[in-house]
Every structure is written in C-alpha cells, then in structure tokens.
C-alpha atoms as a PDB file:
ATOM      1  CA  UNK A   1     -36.680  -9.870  30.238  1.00  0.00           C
ATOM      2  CA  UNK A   2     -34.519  -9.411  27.225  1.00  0.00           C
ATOM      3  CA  UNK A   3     -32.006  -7.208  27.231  1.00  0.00           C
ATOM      4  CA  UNK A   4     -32.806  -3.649  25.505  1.00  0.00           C
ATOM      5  CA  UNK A   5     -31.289  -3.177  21.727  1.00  0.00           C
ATOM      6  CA  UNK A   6     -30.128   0.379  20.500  1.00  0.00           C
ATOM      7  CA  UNK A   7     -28.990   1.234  17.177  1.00  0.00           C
ATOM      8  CA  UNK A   8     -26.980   4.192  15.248  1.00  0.00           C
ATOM      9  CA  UNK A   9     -25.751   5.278  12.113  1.00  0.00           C
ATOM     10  CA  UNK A  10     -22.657   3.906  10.705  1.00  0.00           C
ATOM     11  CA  UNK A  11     -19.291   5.528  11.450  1.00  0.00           C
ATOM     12  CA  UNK A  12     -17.864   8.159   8.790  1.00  0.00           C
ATOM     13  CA  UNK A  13     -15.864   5.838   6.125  1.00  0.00           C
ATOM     14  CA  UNK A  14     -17.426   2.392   7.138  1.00  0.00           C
ATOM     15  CA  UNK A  15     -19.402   2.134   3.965  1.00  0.00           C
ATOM     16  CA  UNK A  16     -16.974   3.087   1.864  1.00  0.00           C
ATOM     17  CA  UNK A  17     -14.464  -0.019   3.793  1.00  0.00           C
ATOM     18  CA  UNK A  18     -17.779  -1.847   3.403  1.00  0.00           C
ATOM     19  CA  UNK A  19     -17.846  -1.843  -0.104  1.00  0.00           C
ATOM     20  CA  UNK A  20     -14.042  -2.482  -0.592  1.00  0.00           C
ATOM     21  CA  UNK A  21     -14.898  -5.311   1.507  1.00  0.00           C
ATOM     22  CA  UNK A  22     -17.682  -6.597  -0.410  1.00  0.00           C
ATOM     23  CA  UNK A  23     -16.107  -6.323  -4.167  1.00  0.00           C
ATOM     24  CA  UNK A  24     -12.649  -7.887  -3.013  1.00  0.00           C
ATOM     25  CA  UNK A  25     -14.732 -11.248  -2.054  1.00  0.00           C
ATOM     26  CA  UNK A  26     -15.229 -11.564  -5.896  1.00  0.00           C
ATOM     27  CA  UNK A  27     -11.394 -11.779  -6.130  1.00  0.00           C
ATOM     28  CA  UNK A  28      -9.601 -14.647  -5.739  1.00  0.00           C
ATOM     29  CA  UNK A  29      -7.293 -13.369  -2.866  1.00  0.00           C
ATOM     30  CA  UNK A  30      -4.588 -15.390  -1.303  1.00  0.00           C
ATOM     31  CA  UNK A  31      -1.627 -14.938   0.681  1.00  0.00           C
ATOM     32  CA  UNK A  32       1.824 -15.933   0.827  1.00  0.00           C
ATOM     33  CA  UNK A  33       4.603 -15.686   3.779  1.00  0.00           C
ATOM     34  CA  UNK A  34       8.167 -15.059   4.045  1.00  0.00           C
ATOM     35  CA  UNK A  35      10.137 -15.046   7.328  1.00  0.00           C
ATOM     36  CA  UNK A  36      12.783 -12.503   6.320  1.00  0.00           C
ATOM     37  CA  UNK A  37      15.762 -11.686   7.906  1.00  0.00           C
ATOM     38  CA  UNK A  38      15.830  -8.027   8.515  1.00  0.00           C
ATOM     39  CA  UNK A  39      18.240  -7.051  11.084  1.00  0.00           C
ATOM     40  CA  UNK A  40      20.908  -5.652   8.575  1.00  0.00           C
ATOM     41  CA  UNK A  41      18.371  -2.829   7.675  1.00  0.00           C
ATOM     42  CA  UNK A  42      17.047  -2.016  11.341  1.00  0.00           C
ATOM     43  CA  UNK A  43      20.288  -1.667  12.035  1.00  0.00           C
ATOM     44  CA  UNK A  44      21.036   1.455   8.631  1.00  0.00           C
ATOM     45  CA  UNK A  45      17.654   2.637   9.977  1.00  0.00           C
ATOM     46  CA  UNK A  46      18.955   3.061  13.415  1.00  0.00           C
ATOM     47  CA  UNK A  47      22.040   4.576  12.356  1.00  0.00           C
ATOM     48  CA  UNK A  48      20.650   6.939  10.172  1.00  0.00           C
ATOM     49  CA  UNK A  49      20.101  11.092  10.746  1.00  0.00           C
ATOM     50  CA  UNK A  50      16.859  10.847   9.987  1.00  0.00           C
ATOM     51  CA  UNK A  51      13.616   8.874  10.940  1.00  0.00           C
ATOM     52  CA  UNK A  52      12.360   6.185   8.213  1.00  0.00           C
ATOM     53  CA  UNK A  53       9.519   4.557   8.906  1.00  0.00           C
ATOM     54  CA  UNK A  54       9.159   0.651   8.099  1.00  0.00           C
ATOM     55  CA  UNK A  55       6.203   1.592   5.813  1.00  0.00           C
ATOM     56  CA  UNK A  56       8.543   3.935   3.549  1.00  0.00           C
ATOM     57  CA  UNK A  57      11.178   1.042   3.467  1.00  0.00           C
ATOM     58  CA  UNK A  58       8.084  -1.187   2.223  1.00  0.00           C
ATOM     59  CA  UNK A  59       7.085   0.799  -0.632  1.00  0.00           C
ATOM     60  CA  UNK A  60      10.041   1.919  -1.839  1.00  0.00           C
ATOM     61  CA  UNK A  61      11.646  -1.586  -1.971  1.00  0.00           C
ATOM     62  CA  UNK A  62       8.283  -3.516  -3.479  1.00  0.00           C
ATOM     63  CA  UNK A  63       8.221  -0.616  -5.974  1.00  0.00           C
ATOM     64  CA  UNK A  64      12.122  -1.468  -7.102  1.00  0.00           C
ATOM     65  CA  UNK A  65      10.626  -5.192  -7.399  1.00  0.00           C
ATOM     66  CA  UNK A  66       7.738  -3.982  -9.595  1.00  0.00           C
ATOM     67  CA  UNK A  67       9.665  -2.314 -11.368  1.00  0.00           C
ATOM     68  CA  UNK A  68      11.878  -5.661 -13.104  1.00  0.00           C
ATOM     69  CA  UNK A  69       8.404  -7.626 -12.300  1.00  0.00           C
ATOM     70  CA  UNK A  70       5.717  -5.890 -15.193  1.00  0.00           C
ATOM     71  CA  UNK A  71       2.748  -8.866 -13.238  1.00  0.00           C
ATOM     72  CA  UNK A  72       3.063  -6.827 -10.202  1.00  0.00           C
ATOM     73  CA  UNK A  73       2.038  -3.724 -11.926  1.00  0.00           C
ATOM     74  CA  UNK A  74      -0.937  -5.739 -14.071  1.00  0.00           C
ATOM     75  CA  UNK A  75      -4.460  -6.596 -13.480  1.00  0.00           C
ATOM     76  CA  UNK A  76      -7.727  -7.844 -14.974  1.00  0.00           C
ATOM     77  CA  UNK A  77      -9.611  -5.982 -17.142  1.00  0.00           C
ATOM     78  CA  UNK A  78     -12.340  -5.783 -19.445  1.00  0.00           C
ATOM     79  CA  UNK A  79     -16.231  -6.684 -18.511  1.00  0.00           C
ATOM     80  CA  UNK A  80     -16.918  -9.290 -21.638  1.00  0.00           C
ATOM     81  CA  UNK A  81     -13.604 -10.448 -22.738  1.00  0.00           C
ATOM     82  CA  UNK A  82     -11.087 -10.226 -19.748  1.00  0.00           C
ATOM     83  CA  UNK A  83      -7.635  -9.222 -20.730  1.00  0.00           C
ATOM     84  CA  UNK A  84      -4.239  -8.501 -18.643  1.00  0.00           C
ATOM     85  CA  UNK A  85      -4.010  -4.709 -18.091  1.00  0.00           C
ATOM     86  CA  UNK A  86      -0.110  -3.554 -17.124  1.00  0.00           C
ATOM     87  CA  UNK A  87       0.857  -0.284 -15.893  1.00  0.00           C
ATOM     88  CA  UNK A  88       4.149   1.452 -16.964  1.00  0.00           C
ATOM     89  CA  UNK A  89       4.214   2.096 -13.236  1.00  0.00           C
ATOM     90  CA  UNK A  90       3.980   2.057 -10.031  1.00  0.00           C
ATOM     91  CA  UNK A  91       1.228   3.327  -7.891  1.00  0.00           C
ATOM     92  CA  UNK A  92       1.309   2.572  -4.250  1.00  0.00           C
ATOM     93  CA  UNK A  93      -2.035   2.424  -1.717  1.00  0.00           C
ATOM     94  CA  UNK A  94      -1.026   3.318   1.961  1.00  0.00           C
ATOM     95  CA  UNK A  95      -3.850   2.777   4.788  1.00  0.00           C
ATOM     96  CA  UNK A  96      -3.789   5.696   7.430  1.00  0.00           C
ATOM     97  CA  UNK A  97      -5.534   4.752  10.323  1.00  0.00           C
ATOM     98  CA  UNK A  98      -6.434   8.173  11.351  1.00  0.00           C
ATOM     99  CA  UNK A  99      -8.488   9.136  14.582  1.00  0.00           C
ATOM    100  CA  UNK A 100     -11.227  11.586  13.683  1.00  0.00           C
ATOM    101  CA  UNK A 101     -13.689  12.648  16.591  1.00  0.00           C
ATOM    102  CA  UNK A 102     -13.175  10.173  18.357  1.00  0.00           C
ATOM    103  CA  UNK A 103     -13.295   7.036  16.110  1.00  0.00           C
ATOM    104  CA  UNK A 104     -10.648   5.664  13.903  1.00  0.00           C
ATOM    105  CA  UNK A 105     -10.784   5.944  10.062  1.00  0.00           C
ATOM    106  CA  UNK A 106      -9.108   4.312   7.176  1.00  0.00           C
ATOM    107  CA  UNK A 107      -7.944   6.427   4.567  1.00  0.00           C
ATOM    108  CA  UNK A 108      -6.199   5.825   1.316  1.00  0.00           C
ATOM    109  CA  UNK A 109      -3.702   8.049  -0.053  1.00  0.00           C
ATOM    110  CA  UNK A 110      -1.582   7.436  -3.709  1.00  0.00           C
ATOM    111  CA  UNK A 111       2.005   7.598  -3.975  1.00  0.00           C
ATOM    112  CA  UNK A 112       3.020   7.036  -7.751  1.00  0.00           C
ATOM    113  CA  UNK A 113       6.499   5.548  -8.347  1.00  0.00           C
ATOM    114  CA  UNK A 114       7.722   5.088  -4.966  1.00  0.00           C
ATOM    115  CA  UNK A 115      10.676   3.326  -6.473  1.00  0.00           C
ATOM    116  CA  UNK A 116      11.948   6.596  -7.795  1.00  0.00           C
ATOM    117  CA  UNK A 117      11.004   8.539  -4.654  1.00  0.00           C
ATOM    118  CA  UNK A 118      14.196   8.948  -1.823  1.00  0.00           C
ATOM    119  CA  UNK A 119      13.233   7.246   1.435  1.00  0.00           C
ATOM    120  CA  UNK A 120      13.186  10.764   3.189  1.00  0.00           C
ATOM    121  CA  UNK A 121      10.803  12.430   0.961  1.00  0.00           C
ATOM    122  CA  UNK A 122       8.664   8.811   1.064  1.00  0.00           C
ATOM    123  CA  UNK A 123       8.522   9.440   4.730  1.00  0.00           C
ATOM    124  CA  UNK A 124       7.741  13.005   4.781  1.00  0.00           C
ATOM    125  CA  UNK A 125       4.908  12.184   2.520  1.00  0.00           C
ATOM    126  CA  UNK A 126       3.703   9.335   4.650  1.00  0.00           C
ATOM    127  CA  UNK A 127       4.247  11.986   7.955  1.00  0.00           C
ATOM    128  CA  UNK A 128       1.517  14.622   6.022  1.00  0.00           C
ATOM    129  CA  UNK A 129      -0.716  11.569   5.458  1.00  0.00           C
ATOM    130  CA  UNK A 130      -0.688  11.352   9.700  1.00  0.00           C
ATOM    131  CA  UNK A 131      -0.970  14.865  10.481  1.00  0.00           C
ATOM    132  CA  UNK A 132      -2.291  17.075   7.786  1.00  0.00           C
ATOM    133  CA  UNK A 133      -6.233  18.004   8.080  1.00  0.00           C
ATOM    134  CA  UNK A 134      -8.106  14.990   6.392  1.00  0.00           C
ATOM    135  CA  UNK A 135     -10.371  17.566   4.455  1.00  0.00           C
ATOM    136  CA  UNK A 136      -7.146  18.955   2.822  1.00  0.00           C
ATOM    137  CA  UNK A 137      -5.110  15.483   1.965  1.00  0.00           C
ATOM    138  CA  UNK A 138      -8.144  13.037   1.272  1.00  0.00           C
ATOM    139  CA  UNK A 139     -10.520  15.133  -0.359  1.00  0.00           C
ATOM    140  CA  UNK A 140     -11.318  13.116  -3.265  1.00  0.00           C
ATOM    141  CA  UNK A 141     -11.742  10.176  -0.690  1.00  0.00           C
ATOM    142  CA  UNK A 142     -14.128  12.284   1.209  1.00  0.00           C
ATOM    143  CA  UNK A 143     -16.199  13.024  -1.903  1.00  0.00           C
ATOM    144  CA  UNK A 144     -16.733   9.736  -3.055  1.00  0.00           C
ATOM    145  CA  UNK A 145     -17.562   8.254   0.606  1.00  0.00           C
ATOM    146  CA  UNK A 146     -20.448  11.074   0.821  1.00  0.00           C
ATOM    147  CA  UNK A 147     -22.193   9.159  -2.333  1.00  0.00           C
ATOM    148  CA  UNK A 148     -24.924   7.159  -2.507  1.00  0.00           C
ATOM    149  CA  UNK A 149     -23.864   3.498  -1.931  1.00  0.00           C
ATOM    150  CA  UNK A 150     -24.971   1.937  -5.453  1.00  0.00           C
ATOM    151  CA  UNK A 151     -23.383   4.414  -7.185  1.00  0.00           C
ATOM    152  CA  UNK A 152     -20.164   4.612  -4.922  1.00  0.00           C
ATOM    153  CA  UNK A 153     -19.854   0.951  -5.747  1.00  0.00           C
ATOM    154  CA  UNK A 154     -20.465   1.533  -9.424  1.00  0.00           C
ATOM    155  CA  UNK A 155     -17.597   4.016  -9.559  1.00  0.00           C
ATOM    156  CA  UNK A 156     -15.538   1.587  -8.171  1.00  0.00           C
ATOM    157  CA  UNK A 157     -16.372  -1.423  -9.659  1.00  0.00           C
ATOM    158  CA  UNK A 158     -16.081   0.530 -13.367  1.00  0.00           C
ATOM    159  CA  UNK A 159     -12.585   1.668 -12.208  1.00  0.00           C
ATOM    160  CA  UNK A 160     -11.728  -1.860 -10.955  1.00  0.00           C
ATOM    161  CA  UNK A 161     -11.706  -3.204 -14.837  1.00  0.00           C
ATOM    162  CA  UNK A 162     -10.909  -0.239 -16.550  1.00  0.00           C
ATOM    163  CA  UNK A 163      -7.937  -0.115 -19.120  1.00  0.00           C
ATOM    164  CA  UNK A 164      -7.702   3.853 -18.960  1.00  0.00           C
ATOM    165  CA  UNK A 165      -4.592   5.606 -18.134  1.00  0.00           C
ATOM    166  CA  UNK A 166      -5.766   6.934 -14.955  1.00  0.00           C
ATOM    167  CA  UNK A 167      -7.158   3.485 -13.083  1.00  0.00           C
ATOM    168  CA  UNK A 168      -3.481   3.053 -12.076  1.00  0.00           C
ATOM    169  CA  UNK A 169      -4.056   6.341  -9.931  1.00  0.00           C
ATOM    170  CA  UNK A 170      -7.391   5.845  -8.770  1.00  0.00           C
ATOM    171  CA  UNK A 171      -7.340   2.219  -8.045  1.00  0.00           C
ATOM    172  CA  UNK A 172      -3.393   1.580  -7.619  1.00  0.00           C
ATOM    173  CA  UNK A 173      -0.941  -1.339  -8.828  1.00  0.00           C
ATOM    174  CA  UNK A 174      -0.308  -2.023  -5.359  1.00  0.00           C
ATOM    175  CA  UNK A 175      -1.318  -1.417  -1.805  1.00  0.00           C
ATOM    176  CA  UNK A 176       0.307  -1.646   1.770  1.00  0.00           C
ATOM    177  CA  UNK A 177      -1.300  -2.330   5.080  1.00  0.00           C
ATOM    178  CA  UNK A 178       0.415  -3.085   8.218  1.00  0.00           C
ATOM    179  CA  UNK A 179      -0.675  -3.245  12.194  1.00  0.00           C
ATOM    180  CA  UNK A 180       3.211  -3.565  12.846  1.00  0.00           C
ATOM    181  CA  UNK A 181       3.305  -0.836  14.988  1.00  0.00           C
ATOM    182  CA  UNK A 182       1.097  -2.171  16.913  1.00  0.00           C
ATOM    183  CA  UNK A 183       2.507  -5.233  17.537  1.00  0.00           C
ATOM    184  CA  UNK A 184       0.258  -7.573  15.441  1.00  0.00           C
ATOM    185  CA  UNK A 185       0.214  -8.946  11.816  1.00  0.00           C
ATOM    186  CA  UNK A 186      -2.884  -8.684   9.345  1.00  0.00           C
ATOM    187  CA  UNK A 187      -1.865 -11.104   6.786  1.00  0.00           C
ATOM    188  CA  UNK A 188      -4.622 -11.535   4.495  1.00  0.00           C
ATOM    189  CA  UNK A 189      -6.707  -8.354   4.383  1.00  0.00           C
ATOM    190  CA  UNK A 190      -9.223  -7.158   1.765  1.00  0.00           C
ATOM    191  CA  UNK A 191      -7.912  -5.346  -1.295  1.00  0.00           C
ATOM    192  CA  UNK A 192      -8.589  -4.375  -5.224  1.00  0.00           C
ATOM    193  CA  UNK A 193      -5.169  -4.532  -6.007  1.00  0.00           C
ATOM    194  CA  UNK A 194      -3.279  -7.582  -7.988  1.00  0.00           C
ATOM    195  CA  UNK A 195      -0.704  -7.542  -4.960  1.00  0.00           C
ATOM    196  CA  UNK A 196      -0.846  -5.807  -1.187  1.00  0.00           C
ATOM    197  CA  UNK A 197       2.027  -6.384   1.172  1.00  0.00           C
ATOM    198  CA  UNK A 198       1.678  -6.469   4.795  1.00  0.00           C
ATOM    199  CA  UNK A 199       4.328  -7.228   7.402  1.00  0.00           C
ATOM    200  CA  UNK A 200       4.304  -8.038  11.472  1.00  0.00           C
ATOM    201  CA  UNK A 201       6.771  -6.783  13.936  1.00  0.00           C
ATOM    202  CA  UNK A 202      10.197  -7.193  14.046  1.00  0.00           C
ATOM    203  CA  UNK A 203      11.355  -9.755  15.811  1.00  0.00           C
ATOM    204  CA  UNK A 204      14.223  -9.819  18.000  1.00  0.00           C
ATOM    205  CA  UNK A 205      16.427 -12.266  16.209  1.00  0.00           C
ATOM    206  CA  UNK A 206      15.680  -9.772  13.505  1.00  0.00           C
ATOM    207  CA  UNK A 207      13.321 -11.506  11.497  1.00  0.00           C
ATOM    208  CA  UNK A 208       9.827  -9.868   9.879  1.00  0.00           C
ATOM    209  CA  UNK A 209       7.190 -12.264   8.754  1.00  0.00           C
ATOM    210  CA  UNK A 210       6.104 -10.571   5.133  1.00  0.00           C
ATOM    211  CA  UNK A 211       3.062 -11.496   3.537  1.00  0.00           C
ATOM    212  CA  UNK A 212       2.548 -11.124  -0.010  1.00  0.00           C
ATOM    213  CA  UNK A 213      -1.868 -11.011  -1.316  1.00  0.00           C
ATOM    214  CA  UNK A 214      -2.408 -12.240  -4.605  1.00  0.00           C
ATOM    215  CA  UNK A 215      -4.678 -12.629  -7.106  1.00  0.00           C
ATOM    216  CA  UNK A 216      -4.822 -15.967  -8.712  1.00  0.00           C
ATOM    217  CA  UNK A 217      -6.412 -14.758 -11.485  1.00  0.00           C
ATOM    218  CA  UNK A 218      -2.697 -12.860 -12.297  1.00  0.00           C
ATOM    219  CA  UNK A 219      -0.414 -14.922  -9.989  1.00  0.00           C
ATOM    220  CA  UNK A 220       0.229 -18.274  -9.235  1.00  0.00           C
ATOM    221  CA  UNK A 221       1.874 -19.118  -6.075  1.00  0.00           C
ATOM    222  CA  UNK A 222       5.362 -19.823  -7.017  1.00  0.00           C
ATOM    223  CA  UNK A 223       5.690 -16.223  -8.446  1.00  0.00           C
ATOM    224  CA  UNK A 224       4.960 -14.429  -5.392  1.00  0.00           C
ATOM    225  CA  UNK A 225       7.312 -16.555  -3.232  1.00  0.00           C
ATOM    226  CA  UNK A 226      10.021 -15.321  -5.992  1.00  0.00           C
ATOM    227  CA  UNK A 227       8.764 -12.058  -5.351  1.00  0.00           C
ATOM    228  CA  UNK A 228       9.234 -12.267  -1.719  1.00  0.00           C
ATOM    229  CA  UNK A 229      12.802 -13.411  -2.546  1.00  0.00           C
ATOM    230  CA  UNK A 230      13.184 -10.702  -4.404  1.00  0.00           C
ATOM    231  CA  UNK A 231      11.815  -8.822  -1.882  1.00  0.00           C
ATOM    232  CA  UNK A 232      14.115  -9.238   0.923  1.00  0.00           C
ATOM    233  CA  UNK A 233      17.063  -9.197  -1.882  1.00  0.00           C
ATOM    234  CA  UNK A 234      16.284  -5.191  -2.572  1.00  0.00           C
ATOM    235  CA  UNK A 235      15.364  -4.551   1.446  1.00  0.00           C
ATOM    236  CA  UNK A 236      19.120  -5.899   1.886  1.00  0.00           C
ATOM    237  CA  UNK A 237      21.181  -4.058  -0.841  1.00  0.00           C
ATOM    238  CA  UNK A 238      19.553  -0.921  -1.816  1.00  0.00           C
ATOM    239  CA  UNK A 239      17.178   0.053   0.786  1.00  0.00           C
ATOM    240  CA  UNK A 240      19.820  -0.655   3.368  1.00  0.00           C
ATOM    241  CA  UNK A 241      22.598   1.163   1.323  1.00  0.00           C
ATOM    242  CA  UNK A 242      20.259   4.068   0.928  1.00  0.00           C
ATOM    243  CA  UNK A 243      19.109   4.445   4.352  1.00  0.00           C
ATOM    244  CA  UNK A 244      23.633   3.869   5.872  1.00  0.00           C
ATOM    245  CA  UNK A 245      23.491   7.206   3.146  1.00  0.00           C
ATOM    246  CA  UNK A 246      21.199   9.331   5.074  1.00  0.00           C
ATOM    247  CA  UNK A 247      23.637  11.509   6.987  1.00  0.00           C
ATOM    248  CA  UNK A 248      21.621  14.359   7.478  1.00  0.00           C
ATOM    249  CA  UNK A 249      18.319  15.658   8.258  1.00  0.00           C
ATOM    250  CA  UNK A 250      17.531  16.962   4.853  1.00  0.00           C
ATOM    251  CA  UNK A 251      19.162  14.330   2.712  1.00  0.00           C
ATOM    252  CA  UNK A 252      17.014  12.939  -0.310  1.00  0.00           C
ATOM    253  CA  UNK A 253      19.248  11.381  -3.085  1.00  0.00           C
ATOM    254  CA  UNK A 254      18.661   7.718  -3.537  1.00  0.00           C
ATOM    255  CA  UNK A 255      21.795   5.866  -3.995  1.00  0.00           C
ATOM    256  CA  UNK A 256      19.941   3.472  -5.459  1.00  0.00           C
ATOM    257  CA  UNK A 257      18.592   3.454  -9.829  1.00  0.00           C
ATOM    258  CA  UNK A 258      20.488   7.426  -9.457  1.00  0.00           C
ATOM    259  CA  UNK A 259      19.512   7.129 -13.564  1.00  0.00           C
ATOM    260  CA  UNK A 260      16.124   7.127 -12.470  1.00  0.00           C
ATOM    261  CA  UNK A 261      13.983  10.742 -12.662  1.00  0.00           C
ATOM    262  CA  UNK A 262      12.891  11.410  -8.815  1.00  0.00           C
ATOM    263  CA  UNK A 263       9.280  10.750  -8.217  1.00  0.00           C
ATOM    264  CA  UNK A 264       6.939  13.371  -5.850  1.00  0.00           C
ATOM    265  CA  UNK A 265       4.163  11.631  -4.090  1.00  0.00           C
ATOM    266  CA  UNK A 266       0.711  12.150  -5.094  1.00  0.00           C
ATOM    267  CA  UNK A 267      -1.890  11.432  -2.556  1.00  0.00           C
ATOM    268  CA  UNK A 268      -5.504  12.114  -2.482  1.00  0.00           C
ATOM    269  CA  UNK A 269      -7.865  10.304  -5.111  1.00  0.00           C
ATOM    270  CA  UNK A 270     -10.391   7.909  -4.134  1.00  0.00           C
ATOM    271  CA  UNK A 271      -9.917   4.896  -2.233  1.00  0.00           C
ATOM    272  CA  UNK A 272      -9.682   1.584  -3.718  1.00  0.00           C
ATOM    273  CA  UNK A 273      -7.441  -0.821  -1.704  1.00  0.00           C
ATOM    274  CA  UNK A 274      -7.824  -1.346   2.197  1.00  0.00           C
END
C-alpha cells in the first residue's frame, strides 16, 4: 500500500524567501571566488578587547570598497528604458538566521554606510539583530511577509527598479550571507542586490575562500575579481589596523577614513536580499 501523505501550512517567512527566490532567477546572477589570505586579521581580531564578528569585518571592509567603486553601489532600473541607477551610498543586507518557535527564520535587517560605522558599534548592531525580540527589530519585515503574495511580490518587484531615494534602504546596494559559522560555504545564493558577498570558514593556513555574486547586467567578470583584490587589500590595512586599535571594551573610533562622519545602523525595513 502506498505510503500515507500529510500536508501543512508553510513556515512563517518561507513565502516571503520564496518570492526573493523566484524574482532573483530573472537576474543574471553569477559568482566569483577568491582564496584570501586572512590570518593577519584573525590574528588583530584575537588580540583585540573586544569581540568582532567576521560578519562586521565583512561589511565594513566591502563598504570601504564601495565606497572608491560607484558599480558596487548601482543597479538596473527603469521598466521600459533600463538605465544604471547609483547610490551615493552604501546600504548593507545582513541575513539573521533566527530560531523562532521552533523553526529557523531568515530575516533582513539594513545597515546604511557601514564604511563609516566603527567595527564595535557594527557588531553591537549585528548582536541586537541576534537577540532583540523579532517583533521590535524586523517589524517592517513582518508587515510585508503578512501580505498577500501577488501584492508582496509587486511591492518588491516595483522597489527592485525603482530610481527613488529610498530603494537604496528598502532594497540595499549590497547584501551579506554567510554559513561560516557553521562550518560550510554558500557561494552562490539568491539575491536582489547588484553584489552579495559570502565567505566559508577560515582555514587553518589562514586562508577564507570569498565569493563575490554579480549581476552581469552591471558587472562583468574581470571587475569583481578586482573587487575581490580590493577586497582583501582593505581586510589587510584598515580593518586589521582598526581592529590592533580596539583596546577596550567600549572603544568605537575607526582609525580608518577618521574624515568620514560616523554612520548609526539602521535596521528594520523590508526584506529584499537573502
């Protein structure tokens, strides 16, 4: 006899994953690797007072790249006549795996101009993201997840080729994902954004495989392997000079771009990148 079938409703937050899923396939996505050699900074993270998390040394270092690379912050836009979009900066995407009765959820929290933000308040932003109620730090998120599908993916699909001022903050210039910690790499996930960097665990020779998703549409592959370059250039200099900086527990002034006004994070709006 054949074996007996049951069925169930759909996890809190799968359709809204769903439909990321499902509007990133009309993107040409692909990724590219660099082996970089990382032991310099796990050694000034180590050493310093204070705990940084890989994922704060990420976004704060891709955001410095951004920053001299205006295609990093840039997308496609327009629904007849496509034009190049670019952002005057940075927003970062960060998926939180959180565990909510039971099941794990993605959320997606915005951190605007992580470049300007100092690695300890990066971190402390990235520690609320873990711990804080989700119906207090993803609201927004919440909100648009409890809407009908067709008009969830509207939303998102409108935001996805809008010019205004504020698709940078719903949407993002750039997203992070990572299974590092738990020792495994997801190199070519979905995402909405022109770039999303992921990176596997450190190895102990010291080297980090880093992958870099692009769209084609923005980026050709030669200019994301620069970026990488680039990549592990600011990871080496700044970000490690920063983090050999952090003394104490409370310490928050970036060596690094000190010109710079300091950046808060902003987390919260709806989700766009996985």
């Amino acid at each position: 006899m054949p074996s007996s079938v049951t069925t169930s409703p759909l996890a809190p937050g799968r359709g809204l994953v769903a439909d990321i899923a499902m509007l990133a396939r009309e993107i040409p996505l692909f990724p590219v690797d660099r082996a970089m050699r990382l032991d310099d900074v796990a050694a000034a993270r180590a050493a310093a007072r204070q705990r940084i998390g890989w994922a704060a040394v990420f976004l704060k270092a891709y955001g410095l790249v951004a920053l001299d690379m205006p295609v990093l912050r840039s997308w496609i836009a327009g629904r007849f006549v496509p034009c190049l979009a670019t952002s005057a900066e940075s927003v970062a995407v960060l998926a939180v795996n959180r565990g909510t009765g039971g099941l794990d959820r993605l959320f997606f929290p915005r951190l605007k101009r992580p470049e300007a933000t100092p690695l300890t308040v990066l971190q402390r932003f990235i520690d609320r993201c873990t711990a804080e109620p989700i119906e207090q730090m993803f609201k927004r998120q919440l909100e648009l997840d409890a809407l009908p599908r067709p008009l969830r993916r509207t939303i998102l699909r409108w935001n996805l080729r809008s010019t205004s001022p504020k698709r940078p903050s719903r949407v993002g210039t750039f997203s992070l994902s990572t299974l590092a910690g738990l020792q495994a790499t997801n190199r070519f996930h979905p995402t909405l954004c022109t770039t999303s960097l992921s990176y596997g665990p450190l190895e102990p020779d010291g080297r980090c495989l880093v992958t870099v998703i692009a769209d084609h549409r923005v980026l050709d592959g030669a200019a994301v392997a620069l970026t990488l370059a680039r990549l592990e250039q600011v990871l080496a200099t700044e970000i490690a000079a920063e983090l050999r900086a952090i003394r104490e527990p409370d310490a928050s002034v970036s060596p690094g771009r000190r010109g710079r006004p300091e950046a808060r994070p902003q987390g919260g709006d709806p989700a766009a990148a996985a």
